[in-house]
C-alpha atoms as a PDB file:
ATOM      1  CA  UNK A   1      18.260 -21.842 -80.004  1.00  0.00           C
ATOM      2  CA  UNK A   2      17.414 -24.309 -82.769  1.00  0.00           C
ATOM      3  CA  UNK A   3      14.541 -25.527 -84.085  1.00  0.00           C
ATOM      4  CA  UNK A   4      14.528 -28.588 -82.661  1.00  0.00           C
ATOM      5  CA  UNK A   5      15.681 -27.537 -79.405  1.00  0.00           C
ATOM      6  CA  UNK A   6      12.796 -25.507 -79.101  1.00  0.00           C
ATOM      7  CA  UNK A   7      10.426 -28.499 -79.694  1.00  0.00           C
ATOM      8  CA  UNK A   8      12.039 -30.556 -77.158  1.00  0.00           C
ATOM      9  CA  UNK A   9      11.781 -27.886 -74.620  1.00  0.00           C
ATOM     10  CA  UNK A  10       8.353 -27.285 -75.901  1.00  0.00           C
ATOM     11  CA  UNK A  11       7.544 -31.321 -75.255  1.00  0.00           C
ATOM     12  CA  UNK A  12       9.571 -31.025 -71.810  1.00  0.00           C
ATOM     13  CA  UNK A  13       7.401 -28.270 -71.080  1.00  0.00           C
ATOM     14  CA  UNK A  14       4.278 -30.185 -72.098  1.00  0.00           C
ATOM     15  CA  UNK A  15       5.107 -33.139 -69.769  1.00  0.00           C
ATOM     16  CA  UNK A  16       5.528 -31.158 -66.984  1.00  0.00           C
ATOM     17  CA  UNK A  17       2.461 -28.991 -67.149  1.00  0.00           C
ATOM     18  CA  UNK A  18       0.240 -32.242 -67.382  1.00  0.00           C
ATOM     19  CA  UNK A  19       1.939 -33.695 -64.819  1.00  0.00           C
ATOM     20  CA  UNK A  20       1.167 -30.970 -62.293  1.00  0.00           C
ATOM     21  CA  UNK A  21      -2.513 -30.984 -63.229  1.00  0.00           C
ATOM     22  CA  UNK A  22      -2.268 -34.610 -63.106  1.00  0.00           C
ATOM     23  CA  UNK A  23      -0.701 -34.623 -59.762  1.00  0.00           C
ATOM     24  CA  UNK A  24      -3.045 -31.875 -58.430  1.00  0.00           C
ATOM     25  CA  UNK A  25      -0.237 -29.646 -57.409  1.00  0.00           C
ATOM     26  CA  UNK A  26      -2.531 -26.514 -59.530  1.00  0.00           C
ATOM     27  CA  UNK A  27      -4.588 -25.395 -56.090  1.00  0.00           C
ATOM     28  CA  UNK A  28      -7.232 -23.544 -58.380  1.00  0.00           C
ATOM     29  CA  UNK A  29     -10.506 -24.773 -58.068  1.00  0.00           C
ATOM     30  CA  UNK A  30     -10.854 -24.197 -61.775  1.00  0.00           C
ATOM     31  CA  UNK A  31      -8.445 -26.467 -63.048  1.00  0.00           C
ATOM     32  CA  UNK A  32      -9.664 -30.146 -63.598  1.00  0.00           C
ATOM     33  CA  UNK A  33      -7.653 -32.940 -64.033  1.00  0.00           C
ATOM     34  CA  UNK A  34      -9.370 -33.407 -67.153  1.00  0.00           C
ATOM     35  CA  UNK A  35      -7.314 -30.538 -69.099  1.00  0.00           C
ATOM     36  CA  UNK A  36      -5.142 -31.832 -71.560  1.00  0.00           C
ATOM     37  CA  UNK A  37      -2.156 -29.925 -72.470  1.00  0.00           C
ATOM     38  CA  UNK A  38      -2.009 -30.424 -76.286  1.00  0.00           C
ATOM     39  CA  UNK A  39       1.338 -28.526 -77.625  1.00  0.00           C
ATOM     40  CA  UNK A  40       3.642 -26.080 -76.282  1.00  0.00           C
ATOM     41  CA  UNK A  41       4.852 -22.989 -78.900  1.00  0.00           C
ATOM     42  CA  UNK A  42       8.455 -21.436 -76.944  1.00  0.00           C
ATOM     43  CA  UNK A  43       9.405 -18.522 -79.112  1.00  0.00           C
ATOM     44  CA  UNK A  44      12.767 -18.156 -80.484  1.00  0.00           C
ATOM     45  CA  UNK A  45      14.247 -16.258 -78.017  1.00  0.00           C
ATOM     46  CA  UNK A  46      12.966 -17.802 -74.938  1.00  0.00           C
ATOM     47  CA  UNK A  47      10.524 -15.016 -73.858  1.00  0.00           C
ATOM     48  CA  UNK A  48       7.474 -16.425 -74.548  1.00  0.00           C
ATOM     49  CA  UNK A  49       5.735 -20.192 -74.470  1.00  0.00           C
ATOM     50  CA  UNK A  50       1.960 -20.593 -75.637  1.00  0.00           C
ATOM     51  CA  UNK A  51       0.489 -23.526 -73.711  1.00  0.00           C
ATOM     52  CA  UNK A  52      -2.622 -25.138 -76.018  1.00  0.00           C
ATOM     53  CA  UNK A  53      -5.088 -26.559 -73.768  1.00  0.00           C
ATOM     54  CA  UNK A  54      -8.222 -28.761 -74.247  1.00  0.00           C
ATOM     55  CA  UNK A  55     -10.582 -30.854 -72.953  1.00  0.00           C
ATOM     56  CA  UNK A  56     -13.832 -32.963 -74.070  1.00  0.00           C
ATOM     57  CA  UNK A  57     -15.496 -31.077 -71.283  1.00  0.00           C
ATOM     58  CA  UNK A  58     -17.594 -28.056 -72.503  1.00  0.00           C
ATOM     59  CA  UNK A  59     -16.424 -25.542 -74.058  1.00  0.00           C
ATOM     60  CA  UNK A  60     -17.157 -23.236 -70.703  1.00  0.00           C
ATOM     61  CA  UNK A  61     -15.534 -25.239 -68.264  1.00  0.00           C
ATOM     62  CA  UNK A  62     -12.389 -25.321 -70.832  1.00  0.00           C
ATOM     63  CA  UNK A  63     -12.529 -21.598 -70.456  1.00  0.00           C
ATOM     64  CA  UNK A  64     -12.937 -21.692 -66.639  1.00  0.00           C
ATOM     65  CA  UNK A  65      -9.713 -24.264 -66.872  1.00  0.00           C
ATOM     66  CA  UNK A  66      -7.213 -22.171 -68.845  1.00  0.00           C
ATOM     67  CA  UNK A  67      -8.729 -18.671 -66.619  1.00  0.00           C
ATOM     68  CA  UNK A  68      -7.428 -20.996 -63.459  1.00  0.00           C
ATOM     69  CA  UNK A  69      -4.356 -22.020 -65.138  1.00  0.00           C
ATOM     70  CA  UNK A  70      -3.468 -18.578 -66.314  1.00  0.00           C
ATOM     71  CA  UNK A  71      -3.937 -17.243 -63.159  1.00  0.00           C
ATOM     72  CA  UNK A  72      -1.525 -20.145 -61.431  1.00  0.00           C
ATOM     73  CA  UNK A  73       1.108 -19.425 -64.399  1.00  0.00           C
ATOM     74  CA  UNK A  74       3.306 -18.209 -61.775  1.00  0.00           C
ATOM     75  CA  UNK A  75       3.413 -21.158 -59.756  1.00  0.00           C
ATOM     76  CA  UNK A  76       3.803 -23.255 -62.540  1.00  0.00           C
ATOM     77  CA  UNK A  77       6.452 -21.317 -64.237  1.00  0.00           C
ATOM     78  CA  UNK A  78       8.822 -21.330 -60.859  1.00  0.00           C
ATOM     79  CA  UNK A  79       8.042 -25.036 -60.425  1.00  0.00           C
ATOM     80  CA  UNK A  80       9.242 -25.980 -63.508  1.00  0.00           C
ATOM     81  CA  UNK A  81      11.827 -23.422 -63.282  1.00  0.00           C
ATOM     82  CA  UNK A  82      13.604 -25.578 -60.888  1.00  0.00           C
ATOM     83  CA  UNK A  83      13.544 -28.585 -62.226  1.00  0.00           C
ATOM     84  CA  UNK A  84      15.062 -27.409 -65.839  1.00  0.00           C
ATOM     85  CA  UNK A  85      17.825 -25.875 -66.610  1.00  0.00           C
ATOM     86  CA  UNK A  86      17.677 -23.511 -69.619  1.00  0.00           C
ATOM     87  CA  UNK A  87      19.523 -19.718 -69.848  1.00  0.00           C
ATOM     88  CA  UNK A  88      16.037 -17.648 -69.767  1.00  0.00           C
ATOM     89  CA  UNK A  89      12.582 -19.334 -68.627  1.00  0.00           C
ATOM     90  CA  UNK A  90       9.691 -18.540 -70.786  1.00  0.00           C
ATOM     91  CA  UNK A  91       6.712 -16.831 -69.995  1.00  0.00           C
ATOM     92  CA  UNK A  92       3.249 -18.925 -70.391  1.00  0.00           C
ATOM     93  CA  UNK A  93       0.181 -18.123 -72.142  1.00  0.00           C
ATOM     94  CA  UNK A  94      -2.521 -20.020 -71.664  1.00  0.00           C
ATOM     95  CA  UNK A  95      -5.017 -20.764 -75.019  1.00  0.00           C
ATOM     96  CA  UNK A  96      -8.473 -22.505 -75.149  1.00  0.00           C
ATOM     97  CA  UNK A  97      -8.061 -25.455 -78.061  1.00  0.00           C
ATOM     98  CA  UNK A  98     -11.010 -26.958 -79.115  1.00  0.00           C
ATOM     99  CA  UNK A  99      -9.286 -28.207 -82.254  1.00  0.00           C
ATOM    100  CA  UNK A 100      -9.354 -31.965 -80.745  1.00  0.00           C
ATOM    101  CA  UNK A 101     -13.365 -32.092 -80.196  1.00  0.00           C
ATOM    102  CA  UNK A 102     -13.799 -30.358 -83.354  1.00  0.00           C
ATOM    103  CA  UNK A 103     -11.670 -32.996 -84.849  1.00  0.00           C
ATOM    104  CA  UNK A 104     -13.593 -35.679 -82.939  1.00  0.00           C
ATOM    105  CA  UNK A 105     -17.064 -33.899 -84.490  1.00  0.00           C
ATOM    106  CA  UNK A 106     -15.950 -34.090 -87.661  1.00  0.00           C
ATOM    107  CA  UNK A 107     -15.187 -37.568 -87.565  1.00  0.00           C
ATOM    108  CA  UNK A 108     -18.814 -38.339 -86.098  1.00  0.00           C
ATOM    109  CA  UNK A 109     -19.976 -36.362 -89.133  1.00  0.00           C
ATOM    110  CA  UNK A 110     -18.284 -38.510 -91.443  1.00  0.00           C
ATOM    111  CA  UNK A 111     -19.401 -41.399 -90.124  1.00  0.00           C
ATOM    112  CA  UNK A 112     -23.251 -40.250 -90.628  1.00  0.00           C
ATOM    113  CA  UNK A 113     -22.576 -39.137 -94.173  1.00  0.00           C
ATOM    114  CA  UNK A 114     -20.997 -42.726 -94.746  1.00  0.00           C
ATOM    115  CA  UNK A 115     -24.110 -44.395 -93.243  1.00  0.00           C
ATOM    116  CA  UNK A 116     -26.120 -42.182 -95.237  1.00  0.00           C
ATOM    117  CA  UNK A 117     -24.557 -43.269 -98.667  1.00  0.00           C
ATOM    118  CA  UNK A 118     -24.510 -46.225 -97.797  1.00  0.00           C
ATOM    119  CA  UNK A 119     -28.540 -46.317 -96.927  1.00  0.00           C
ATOM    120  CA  UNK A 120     -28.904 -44.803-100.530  1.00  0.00           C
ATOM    121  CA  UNK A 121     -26.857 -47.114-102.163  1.00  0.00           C
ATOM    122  CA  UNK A 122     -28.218 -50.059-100.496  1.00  0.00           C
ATOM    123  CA  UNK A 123     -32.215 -48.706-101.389  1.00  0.00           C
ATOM    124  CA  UNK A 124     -31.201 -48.136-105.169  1.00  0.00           C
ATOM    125  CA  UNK A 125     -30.062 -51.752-105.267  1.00  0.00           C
ATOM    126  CA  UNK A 126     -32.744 -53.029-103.911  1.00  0.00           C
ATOM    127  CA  UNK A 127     -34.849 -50.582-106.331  1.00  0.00           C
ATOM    128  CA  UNK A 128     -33.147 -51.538-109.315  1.00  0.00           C
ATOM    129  CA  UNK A 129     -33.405 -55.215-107.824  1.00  0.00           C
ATOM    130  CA  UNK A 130     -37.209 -55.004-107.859  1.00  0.00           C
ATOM    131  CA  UNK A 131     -37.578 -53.280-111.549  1.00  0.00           C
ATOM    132  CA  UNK A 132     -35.776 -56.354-112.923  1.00  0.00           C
ATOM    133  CA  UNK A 133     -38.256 -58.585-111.015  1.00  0.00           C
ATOM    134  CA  UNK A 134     -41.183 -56.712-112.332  1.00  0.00           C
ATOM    135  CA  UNK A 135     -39.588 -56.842-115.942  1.00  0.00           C
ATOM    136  CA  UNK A 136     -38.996 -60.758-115.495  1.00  0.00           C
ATOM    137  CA  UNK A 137     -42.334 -61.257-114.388  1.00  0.00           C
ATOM    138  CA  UNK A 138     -43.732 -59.543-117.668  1.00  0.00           C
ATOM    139  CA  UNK A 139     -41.660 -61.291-120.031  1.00  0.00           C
ATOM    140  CA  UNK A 140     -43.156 -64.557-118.089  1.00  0.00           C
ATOM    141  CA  UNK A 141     -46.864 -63.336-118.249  1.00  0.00           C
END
């Protein structure tokens, strides 16, 4: 199957998954409709599909999230099964990714470091401000 092929299927697949969680049609207790399904990976050969999962819940309720969603791959797999038509399904695997709220930290951290330089840059002004007062002043005197 070709590259792109595979991506579409992969973004098919995506849709899909979220939907059921969405929807609620995932029974676990474990899986909250606050699990975002970030990217699906479908091997070449149509074996295999790793579904990337994440949240801006903590990290151990992400866990708890892809444990209930692993264990419901199954149910997933033969309800999407029947609404696609492709020559072999894949097989999912589940993955914690905390790549979005590590993102979204880094970002925050940034914006400190910004504020920071800007706090410095602001007090050496006014520093350099008040040293030409004071040397005005003597000239004056």
């Amino acid at each position: 199957m070709g590259q792109y092929r595979l991506l579409k299927l992969g973004e098919q697949l995506r849709k899909e998954i979220s939907s059921m969680i969405m929807k609620r049609e995932v029974k676990d207790p474990r899986v909250s409709e606050f699990l975002s399904i970030n990217r699906v990976e479908v091997s070449k050969d149509l074996a295999h599909a790793k579904v990337y999962v994440s949240s801006f819940m903590d990290e151990a309720s992400v866990k708890r999230g892809v444990e209930g969603l692993q264990s419901a791959a199954g149910f997933i797999q033969s309800s999407i099964a029947g609404k696609l038509r492709i020559y072999k399904f894949p097989k999912f695997t589940f993955i914690a990714d905390f790549s979005m709220r590590d993102g979204y930290d880094m970002v925050q951290r940034l914006n400190e470091l910004e504020k920071e330089s800007l706090a410095i840059e602001s007090a050496r002004t006014e520093g350099n401000t008040a040293i030409e007062a004071d040397a005005e002043e003597e000239k004056e005197s």
